[in-house]
C-alpha atoms as a PDB file:
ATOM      1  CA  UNK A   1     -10.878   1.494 -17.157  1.00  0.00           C
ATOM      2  CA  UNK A   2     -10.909   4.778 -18.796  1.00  0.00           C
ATOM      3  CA  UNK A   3     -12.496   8.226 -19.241  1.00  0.00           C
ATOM      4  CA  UNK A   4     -12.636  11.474 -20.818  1.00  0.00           C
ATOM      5  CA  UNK A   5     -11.130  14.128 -18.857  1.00  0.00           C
ATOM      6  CA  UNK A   6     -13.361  17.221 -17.843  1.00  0.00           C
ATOM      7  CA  UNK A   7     -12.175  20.699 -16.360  1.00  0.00           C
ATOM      8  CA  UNK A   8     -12.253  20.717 -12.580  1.00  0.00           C
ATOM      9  CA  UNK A   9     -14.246  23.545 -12.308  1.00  0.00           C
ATOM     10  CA  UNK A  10     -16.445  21.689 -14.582  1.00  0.00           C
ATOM     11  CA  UNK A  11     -16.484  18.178 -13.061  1.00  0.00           C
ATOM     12  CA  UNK A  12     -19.888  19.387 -10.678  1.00  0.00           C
ATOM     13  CA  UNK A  13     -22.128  19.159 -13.468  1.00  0.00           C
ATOM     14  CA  UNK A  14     -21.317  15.960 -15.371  1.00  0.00           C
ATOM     15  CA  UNK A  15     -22.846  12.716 -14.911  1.00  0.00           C
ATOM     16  CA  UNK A  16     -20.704  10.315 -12.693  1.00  0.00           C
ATOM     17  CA  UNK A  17     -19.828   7.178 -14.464  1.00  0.00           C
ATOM     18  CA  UNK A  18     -20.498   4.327 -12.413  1.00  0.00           C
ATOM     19  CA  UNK A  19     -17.456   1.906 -13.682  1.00  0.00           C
ATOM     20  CA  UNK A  20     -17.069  -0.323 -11.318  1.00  0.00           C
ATOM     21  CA  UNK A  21     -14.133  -2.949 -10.122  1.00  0.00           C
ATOM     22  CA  UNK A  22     -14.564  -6.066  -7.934  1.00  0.00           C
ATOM     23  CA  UNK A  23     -11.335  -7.055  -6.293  1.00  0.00           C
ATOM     24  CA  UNK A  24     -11.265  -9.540  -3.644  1.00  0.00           C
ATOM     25  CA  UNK A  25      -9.575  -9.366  -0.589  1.00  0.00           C
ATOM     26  CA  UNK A  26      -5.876 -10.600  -0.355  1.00  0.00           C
ATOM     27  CA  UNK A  27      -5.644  -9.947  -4.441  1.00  0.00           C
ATOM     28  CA  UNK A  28      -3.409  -7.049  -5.339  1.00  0.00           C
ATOM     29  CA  UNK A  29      -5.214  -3.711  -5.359  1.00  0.00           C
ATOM     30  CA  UNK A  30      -3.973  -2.999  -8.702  1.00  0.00           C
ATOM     31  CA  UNK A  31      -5.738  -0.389 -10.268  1.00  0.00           C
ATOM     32  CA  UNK A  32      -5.572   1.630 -14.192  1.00  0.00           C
ATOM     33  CA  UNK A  33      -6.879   4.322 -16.018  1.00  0.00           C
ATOM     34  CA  UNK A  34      -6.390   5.206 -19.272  1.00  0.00           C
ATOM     35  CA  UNK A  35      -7.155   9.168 -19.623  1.00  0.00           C
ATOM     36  CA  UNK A  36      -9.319  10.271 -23.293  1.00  0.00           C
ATOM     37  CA  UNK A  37     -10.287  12.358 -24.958  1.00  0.00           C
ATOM     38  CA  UNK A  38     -13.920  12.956 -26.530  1.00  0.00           C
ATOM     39  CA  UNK A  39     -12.833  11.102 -29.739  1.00  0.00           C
ATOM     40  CA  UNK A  40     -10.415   8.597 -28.091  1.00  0.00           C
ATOM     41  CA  UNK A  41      -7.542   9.573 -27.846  1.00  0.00           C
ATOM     42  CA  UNK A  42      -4.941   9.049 -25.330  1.00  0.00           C
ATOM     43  CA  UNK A  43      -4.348  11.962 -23.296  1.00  0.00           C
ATOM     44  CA  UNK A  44      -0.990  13.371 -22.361  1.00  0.00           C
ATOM     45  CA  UNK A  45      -0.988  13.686 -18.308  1.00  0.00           C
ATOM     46  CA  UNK A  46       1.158  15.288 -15.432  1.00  0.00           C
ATOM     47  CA  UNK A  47       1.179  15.659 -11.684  1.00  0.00           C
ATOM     48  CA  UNK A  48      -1.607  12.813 -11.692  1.00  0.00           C
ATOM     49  CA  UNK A  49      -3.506  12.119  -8.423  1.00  0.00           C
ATOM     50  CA  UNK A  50      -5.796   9.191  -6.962  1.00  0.00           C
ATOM     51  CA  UNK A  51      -7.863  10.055  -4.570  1.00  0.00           C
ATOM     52  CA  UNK A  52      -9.936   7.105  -2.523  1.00  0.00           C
ATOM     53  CA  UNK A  53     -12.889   7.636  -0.201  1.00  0.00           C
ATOM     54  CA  UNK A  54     -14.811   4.904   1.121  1.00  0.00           C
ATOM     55  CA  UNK A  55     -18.833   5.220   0.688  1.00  0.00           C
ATOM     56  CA  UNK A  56     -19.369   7.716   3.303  1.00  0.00           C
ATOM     57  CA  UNK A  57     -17.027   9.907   1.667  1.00  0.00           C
ATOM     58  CA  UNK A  58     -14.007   9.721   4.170  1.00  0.00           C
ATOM     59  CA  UNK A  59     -10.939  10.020   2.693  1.00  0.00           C
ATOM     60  CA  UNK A  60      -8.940   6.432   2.879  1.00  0.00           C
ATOM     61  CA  UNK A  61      -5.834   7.706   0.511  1.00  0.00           C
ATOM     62  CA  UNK A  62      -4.184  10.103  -2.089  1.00  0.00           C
ATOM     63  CA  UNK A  63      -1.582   8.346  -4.340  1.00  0.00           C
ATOM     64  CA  UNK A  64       0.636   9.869  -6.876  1.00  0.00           C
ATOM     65  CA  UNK A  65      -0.235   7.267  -9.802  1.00  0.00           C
ATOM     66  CA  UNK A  66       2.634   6.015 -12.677  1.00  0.00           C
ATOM     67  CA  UNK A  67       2.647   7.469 -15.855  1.00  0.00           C
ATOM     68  CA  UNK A  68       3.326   4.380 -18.268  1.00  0.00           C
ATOM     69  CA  UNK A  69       4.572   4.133 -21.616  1.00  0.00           C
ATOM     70  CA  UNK A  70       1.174   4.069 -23.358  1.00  0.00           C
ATOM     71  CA  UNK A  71      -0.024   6.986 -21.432  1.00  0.00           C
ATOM     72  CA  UNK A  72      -2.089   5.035 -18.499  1.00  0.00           C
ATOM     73  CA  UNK A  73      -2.557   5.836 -15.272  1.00  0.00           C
ATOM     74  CA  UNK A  74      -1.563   3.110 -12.431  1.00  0.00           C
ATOM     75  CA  UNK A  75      -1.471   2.651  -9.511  1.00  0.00           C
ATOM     76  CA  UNK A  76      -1.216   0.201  -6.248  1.00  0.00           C
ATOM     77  CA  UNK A  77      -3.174   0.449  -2.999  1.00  0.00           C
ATOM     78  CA  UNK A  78      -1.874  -0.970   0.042  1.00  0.00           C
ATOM     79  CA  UNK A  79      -4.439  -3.132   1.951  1.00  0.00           C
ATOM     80  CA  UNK A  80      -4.568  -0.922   4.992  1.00  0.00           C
ATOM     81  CA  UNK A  81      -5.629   1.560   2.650  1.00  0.00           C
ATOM     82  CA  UNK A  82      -9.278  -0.354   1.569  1.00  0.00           C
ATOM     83  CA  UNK A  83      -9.612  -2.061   4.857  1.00  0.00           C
ATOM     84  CA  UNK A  84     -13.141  -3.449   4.682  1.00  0.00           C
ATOM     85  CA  UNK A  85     -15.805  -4.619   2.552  1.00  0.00           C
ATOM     86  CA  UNK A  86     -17.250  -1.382   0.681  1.00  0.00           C
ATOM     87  CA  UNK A  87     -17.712   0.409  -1.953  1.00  0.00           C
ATOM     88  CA  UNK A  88     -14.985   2.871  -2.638  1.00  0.00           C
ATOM     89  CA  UNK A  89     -14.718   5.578  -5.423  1.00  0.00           C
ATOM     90  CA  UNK A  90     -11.589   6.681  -7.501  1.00  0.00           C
ATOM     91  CA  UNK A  91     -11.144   9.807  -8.790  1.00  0.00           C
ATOM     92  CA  UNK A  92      -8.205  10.377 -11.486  1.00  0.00           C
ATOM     93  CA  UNK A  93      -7.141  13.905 -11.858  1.00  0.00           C
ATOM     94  CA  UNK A  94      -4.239  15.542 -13.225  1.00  0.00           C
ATOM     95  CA  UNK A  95      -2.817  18.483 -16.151  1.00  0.00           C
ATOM     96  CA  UNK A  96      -3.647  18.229 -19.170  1.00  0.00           C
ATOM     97  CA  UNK A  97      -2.073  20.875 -21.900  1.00  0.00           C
ATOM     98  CA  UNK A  98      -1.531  23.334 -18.361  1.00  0.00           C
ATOM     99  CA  UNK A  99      -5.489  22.932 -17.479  1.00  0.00           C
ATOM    100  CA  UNK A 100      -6.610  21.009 -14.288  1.00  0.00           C
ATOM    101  CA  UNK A 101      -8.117  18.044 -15.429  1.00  0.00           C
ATOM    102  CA  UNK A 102     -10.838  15.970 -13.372  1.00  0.00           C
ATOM    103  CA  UNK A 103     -12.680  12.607 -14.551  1.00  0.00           C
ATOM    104  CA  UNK A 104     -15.741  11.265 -13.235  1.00  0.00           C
ATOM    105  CA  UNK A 105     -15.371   8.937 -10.111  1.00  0.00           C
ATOM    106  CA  UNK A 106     -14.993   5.398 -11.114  1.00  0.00           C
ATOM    107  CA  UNK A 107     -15.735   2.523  -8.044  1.00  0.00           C
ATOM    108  CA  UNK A 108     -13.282  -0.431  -6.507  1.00  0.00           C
ATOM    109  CA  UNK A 109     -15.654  -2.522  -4.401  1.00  0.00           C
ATOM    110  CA  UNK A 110     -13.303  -4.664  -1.775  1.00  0.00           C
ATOM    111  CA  UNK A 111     -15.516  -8.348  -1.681  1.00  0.00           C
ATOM    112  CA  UNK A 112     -14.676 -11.193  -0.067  1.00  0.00           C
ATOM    113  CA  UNK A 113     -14.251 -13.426  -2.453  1.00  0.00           C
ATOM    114  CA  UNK A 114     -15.613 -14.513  -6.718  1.00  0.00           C
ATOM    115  CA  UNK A 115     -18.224 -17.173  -7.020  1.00  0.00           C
ATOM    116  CA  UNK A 116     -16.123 -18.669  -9.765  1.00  0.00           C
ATOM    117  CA  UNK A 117     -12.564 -18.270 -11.509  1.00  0.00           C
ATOM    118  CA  UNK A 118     -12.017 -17.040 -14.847  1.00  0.00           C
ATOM    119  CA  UNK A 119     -10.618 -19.966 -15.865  1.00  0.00           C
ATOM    120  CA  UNK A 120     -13.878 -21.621 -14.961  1.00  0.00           C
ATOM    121  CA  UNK A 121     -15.731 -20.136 -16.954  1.00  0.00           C
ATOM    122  CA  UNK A 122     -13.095 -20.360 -19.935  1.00  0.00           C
ATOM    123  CA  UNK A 123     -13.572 -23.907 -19.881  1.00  0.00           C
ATOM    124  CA  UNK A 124     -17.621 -23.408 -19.252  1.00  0.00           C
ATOM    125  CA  UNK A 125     -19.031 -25.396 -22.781  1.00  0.00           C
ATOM    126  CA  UNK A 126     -15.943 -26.963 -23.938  1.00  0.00           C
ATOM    127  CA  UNK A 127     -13.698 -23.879 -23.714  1.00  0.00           C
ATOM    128  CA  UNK A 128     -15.764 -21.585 -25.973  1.00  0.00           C
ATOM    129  CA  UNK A 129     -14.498 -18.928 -24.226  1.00  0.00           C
ATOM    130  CA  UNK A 130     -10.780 -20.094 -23.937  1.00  0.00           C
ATOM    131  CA  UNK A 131      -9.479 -17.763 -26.579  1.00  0.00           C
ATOM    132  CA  UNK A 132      -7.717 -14.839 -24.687  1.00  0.00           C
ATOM    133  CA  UNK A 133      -7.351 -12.253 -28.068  1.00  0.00           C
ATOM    134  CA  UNK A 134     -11.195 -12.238 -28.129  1.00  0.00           C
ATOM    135  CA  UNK A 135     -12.359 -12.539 -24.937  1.00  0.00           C
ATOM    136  CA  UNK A 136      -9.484 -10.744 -22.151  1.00  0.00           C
ATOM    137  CA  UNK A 137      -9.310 -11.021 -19.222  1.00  0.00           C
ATOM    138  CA  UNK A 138     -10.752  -7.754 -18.569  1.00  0.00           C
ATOM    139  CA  UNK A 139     -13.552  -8.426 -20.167  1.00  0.00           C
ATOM    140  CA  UNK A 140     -14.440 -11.918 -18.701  1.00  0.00           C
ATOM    141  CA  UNK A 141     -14.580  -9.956 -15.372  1.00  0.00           C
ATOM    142  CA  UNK A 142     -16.683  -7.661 -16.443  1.00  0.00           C
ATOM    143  CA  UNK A 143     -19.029 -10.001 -17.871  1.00  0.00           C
ATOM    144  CA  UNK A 144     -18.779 -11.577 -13.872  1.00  0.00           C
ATOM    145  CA  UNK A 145     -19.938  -7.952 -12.311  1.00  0.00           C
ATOM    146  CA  UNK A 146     -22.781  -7.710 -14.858  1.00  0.00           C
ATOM    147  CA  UNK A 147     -23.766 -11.185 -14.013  1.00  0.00           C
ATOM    148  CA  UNK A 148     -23.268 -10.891 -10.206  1.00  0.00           C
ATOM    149  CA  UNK A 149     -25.625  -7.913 -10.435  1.00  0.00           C
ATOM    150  CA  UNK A 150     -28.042  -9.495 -12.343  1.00  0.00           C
ATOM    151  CA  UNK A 151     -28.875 -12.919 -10.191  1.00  0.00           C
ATOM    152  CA  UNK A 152     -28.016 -10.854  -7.013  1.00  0.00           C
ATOM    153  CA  UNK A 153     -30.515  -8.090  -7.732  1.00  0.00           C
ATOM    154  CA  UNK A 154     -33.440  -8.081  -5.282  1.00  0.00           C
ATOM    155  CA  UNK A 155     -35.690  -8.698  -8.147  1.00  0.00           C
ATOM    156  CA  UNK A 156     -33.715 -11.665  -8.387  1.00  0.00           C
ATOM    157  CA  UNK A 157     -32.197 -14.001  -5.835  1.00  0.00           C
ATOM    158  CA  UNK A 158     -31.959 -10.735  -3.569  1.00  0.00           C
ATOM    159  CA  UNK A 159     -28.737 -12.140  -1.657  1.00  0.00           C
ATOM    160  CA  UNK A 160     -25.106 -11.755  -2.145  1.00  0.00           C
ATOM    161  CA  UNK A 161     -23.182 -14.973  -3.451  1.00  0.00           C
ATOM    162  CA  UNK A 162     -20.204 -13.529  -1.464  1.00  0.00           C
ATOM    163  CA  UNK A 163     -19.444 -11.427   1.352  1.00  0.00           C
ATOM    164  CA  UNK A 164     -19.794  -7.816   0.321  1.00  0.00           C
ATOM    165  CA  UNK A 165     -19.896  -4.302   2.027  1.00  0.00           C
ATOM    166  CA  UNK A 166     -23.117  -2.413   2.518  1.00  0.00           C
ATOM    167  CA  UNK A 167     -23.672   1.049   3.732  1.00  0.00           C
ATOM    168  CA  UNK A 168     -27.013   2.637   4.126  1.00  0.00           C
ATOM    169  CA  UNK A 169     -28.735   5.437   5.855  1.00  0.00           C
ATOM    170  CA  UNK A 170     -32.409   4.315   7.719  1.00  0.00           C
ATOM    171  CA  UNK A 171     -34.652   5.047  10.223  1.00  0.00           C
ATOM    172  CA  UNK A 172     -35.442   3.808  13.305  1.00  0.00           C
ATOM    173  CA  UNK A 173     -39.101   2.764  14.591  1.00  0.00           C
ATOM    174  CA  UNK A 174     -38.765   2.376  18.123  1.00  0.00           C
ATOM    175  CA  UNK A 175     -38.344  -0.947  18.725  1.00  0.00           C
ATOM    176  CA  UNK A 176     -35.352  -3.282  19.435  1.00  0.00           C
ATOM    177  CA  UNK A 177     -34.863  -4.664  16.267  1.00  0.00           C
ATOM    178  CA  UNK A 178     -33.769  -2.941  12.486  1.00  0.00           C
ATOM    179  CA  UNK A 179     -34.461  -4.603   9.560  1.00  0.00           C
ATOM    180  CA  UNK A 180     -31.134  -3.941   6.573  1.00  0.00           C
ATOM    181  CA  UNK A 181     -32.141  -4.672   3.560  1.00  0.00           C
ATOM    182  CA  UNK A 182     -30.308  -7.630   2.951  1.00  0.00           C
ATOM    183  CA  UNK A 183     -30.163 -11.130   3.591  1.00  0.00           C
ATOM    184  CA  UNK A 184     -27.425 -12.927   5.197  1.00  0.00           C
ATOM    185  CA  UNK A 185     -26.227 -10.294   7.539  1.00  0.00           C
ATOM    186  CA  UNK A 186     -22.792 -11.174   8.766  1.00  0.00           C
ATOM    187  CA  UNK A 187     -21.353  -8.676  10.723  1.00  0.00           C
ATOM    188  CA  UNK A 188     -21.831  -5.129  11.791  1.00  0.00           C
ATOM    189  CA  UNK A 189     -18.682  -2.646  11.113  1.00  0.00           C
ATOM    190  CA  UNK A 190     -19.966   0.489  12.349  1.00  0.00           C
ATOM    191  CA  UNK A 191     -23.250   2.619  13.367  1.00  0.00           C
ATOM    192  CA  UNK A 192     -24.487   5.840  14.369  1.00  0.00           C
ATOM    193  CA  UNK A 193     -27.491   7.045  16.109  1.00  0.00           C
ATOM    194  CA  UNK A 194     -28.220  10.914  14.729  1.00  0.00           C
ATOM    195  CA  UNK A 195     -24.620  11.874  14.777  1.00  0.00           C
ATOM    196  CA  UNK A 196     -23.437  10.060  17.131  1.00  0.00           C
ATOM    197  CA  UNK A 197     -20.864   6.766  16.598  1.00  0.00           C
ATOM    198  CA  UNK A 198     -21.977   3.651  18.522  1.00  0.00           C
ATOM    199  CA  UNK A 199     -18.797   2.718  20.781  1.00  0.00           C
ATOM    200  CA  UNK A 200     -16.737  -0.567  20.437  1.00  0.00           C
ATOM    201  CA  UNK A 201     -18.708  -2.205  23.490  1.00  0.00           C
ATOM    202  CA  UNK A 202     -21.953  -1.105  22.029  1.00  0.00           C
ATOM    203  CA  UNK A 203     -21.588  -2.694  18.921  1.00  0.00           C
ATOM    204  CA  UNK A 204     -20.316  -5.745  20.348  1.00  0.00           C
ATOM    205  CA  UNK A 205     -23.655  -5.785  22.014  1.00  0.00           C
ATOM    206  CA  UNK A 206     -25.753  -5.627  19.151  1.00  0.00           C
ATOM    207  CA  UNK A 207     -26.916  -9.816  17.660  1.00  0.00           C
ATOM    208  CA  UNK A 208     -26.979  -9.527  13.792  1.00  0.00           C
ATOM    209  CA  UNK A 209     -29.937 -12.311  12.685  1.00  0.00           C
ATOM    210  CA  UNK A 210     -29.095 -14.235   9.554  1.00  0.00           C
ATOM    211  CA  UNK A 211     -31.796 -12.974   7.601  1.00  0.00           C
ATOM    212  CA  UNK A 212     -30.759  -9.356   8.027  1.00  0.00           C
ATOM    213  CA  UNK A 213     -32.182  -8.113  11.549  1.00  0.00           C
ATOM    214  CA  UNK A 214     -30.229  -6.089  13.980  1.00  0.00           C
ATOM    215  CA  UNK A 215     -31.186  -6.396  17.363  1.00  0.00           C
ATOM    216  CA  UNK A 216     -29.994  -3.817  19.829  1.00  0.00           C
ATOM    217  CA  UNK A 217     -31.134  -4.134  23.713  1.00  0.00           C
ATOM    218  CA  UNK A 218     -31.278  -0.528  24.082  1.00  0.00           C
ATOM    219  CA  UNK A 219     -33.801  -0.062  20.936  1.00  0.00           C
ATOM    220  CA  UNK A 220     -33.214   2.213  17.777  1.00  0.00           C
ATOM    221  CA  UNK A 221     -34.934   5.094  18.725  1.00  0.00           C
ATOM    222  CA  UNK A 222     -38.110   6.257  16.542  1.00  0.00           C
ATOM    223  CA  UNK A 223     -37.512   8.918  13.423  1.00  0.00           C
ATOM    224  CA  UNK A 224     -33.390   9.084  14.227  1.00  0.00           C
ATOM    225  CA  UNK A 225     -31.501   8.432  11.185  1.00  0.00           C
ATOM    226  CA  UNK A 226     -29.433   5.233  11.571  1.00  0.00           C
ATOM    227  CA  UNK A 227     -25.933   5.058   9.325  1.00  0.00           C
ATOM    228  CA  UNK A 228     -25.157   1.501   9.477  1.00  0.00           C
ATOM    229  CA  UNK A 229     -21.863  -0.236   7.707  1.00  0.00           C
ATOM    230  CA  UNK A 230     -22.831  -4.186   7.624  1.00  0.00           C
ATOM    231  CA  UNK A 231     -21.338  -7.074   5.888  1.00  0.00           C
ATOM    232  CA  UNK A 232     -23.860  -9.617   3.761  1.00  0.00           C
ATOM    233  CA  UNK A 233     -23.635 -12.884   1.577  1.00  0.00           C
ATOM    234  CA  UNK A 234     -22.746 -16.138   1.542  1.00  0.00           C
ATOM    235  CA  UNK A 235     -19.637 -17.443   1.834  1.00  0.00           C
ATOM    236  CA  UNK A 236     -19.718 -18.963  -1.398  1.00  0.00           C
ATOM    237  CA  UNK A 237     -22.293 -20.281  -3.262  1.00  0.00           C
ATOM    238  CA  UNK A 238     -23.575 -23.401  -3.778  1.00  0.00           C
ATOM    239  CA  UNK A 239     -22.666 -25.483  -7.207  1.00  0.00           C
ATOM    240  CA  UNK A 240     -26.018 -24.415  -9.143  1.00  0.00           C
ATOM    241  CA  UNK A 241     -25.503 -20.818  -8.101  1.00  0.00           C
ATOM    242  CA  UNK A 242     -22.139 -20.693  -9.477  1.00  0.00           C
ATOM    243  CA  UNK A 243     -22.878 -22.387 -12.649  1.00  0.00           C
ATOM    244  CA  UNK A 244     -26.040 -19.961 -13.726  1.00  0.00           C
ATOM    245  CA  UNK A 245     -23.545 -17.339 -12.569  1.00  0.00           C
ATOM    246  CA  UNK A 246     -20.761 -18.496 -15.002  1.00  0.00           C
ATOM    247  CA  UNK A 247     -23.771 -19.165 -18.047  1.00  0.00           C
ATOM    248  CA  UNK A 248     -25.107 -15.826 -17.460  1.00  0.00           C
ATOM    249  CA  UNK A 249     -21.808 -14.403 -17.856  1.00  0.00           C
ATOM    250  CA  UNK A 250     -21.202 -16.591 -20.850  1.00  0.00           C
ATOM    251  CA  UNK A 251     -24.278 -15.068 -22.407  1.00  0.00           C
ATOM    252  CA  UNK A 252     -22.619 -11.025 -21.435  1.00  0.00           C
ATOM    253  CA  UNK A 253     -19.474 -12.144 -23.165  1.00  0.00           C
ATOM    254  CA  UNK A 254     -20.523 -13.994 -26.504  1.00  0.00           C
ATOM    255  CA  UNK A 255     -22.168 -11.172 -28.937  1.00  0.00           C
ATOM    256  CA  UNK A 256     -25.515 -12.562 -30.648  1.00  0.00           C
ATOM    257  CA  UNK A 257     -26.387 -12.969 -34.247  1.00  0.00           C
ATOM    258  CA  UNK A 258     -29.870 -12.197 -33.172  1.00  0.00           C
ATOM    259  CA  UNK A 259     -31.792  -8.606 -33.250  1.00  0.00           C
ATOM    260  CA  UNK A 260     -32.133  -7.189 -30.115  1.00  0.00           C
ATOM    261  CA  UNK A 261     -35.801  -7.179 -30.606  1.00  0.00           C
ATOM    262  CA  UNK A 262     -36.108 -10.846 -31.932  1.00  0.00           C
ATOM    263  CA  UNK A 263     -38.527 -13.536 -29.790  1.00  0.00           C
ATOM    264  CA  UNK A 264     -37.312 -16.185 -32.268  1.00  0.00           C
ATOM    265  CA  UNK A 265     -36.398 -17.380 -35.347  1.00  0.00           C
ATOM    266  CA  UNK A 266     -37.068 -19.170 -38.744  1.00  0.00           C
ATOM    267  CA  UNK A 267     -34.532 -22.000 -39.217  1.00  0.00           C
ATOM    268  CA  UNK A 268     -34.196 -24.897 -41.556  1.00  0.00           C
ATOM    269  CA  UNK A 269     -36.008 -27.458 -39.051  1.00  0.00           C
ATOM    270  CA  UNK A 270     -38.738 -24.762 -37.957  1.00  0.00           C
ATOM    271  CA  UNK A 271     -39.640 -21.660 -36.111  1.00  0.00           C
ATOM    272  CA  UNK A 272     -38.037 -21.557 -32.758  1.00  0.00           C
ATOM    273  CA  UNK A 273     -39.109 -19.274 -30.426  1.00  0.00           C
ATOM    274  CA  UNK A 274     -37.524 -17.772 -27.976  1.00  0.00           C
ATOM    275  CA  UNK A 275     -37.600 -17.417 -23.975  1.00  0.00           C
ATOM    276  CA  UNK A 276     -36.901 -13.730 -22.850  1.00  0.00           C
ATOM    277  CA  UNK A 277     -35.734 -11.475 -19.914  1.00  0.00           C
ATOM    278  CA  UNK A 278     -38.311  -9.452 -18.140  1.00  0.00           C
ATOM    279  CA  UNK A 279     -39.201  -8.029 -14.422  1.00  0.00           C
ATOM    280  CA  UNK A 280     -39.051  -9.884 -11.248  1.00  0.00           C
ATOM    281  CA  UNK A 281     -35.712 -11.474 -11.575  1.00  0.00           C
ATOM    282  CA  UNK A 282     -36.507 -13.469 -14.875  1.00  0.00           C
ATOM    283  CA  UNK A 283     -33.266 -13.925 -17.413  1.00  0.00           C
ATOM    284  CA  UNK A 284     -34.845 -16.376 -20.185  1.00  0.00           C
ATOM    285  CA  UNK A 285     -32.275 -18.764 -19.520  1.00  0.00           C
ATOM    286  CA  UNK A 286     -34.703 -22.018 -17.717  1.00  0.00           C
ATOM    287  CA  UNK A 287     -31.770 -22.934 -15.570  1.00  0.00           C
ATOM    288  CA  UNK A 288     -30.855 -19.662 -14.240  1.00  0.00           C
ATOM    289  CA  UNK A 289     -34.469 -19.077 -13.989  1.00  0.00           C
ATOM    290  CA  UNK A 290     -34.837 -22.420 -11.682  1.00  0.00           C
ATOM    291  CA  UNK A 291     -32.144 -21.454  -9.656  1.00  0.00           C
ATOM    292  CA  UNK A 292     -33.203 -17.701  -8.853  1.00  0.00           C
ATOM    293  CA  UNK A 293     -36.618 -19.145  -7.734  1.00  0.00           C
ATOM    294  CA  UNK A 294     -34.708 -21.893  -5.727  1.00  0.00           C
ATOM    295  CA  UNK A 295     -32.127 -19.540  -3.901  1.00  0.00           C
ATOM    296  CA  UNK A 296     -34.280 -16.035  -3.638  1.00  0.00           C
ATOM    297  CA  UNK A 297     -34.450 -14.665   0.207  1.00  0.00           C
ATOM    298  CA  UNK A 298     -37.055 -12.201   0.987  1.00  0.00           C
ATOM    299  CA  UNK A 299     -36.447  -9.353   3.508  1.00  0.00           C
ATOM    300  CA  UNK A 300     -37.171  -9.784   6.796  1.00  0.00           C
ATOM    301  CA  UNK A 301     -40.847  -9.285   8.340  1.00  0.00           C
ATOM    302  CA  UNK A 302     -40.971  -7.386  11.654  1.00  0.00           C
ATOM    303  CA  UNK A 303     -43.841  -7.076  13.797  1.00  0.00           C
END
């Protein structure tokens, strides 16, 4: 993970950077950052801070970081300090050259779990992707985001392989029952009704559906804005799931020979053409195809 460092004063007006970190829970909350410059470079911090807020902006922690050798950033979160399945963002700061330096927030989202190892998909097609100089570590699990994101999408399969956080503002129609927006509702965390926290009992009283319904006795009333913190997904997924998972993330990981725009190509034995990406959850890839159209949920029809 890294970034380049922006005046604090400044840090309002620049783009955030959505670099994001899936770490599941019971792994160690190990975290980096390596601090740049606008050509690269490796910038020289002191008095570095982390600063963690969960995805309704409450503040979880503030860390000091470690200043290594190379000039990185790390640090380690305890795991009272992410408690739950959610979205958090990270936001390095520190003094650079006697000037306040901020960098755009970066996200840790706490899951419940990977639908594969890394080592399983080193050893996906007859360890192509075994060698660790050219394809790290790192890289292999960003290639496992990207494809996460990509089968998970609601375009897509439009359900979570494995349990994640969800948080989400909505509105309430008068009736007993609110429809999230995802499938596979596990659990609700928390809940407010305009302002105002649901207690412990009440949200013990409230029967989450499996396909994403929320059913509370006492109704959601109409127009009031609903913040709801839920937990989705499966809790793992099945074999074909994980397998277009790990060949999708192949695909992310191995750079192509072929131009971007290419639909196929002239070879000794022929033309072959080519099948592509495109809308509504497609990837080119048959099998991954077959199994997006075999696992895809659609939201929840009330009324």
């Amino acid at each position: 993970m890294g970034g380049t460092g922006i005046p604090v004063a400044a840090a309002a007006a620049t783009d955030v950077s959505r670099t994001l970190t899936r770490i599941a829970r019971g792994e160690t909350l190990a975290l980096s950052f390596v601090p740049l410059d606008d050509e690269g470079d490796t910038l020289t911090v002191t008095s570095p801070t982390l600063t963690v807020r969960d995805s309704a902006g409450a503040l979880m922690v503030a860390v000091v970081p470690t200043v290594e050798l190379d000039g990185s950033l790390t640090a380690v979160l305890a795991a009272g300090n992410v408690p739950l399945l959610d979205t958090y963002s990270l936001v390095w700061a520190g003094v650079v050259g006697g000037v306040a330096y901020s960098w755009p927030a970066s996200y840790l989202e706490l899951v419940g779990g990977h639908p594969f190892a890394i080592h399983q998909l080193r050893a996906l097609s007859n360890n192509s992707l075994a060698d660790t100089t050219k394809y790290p570590t790192a890289t292999l699990k960003e290639c496992r985001v990207s494809a996460e994101q990509r089968l998970e999408h609601p375009e897509a399969a439009n359900v979570a392989f494995v349990p994640r956080g969800r948080r989400a503002t909505l509105y309430g129609d008068g009736s007993t029952t609110l429809p999230l927006p995802t499938p596979a509702l596990r659990s609700v965390y928390s809940a407010s009704i305009d302002g105002t926290a649901l207690t412990p009992t009440e949200l013990a009283e409230l029967v989450c559906h499996e396909d994403g319904r929320v059913y509370r006795a006492e109704g959601w009333p109409r127009d009031a804005a609903i913040v709801i913190h839920w937990e989705h997904g499966y809790d793992m997924p099945s074999g074909p799931a994980a397998n277009a998972l790990m060949l999708v993330a192949s695909e992310y990981a191995k750079a192509s020979n072929l131009a971007s725009r290419a639909t196929g190509e002239s070879t000794d034995i022929g033309f072959i053409r080519y099948s592509i990406a495109s809308r509504g959850g497609r990837t080119g890839i048959p099998d991954v195809d077959a199994v997006i159209a075999d696992e895809r949920r659609n939201r929840p029809v009330v009324g």
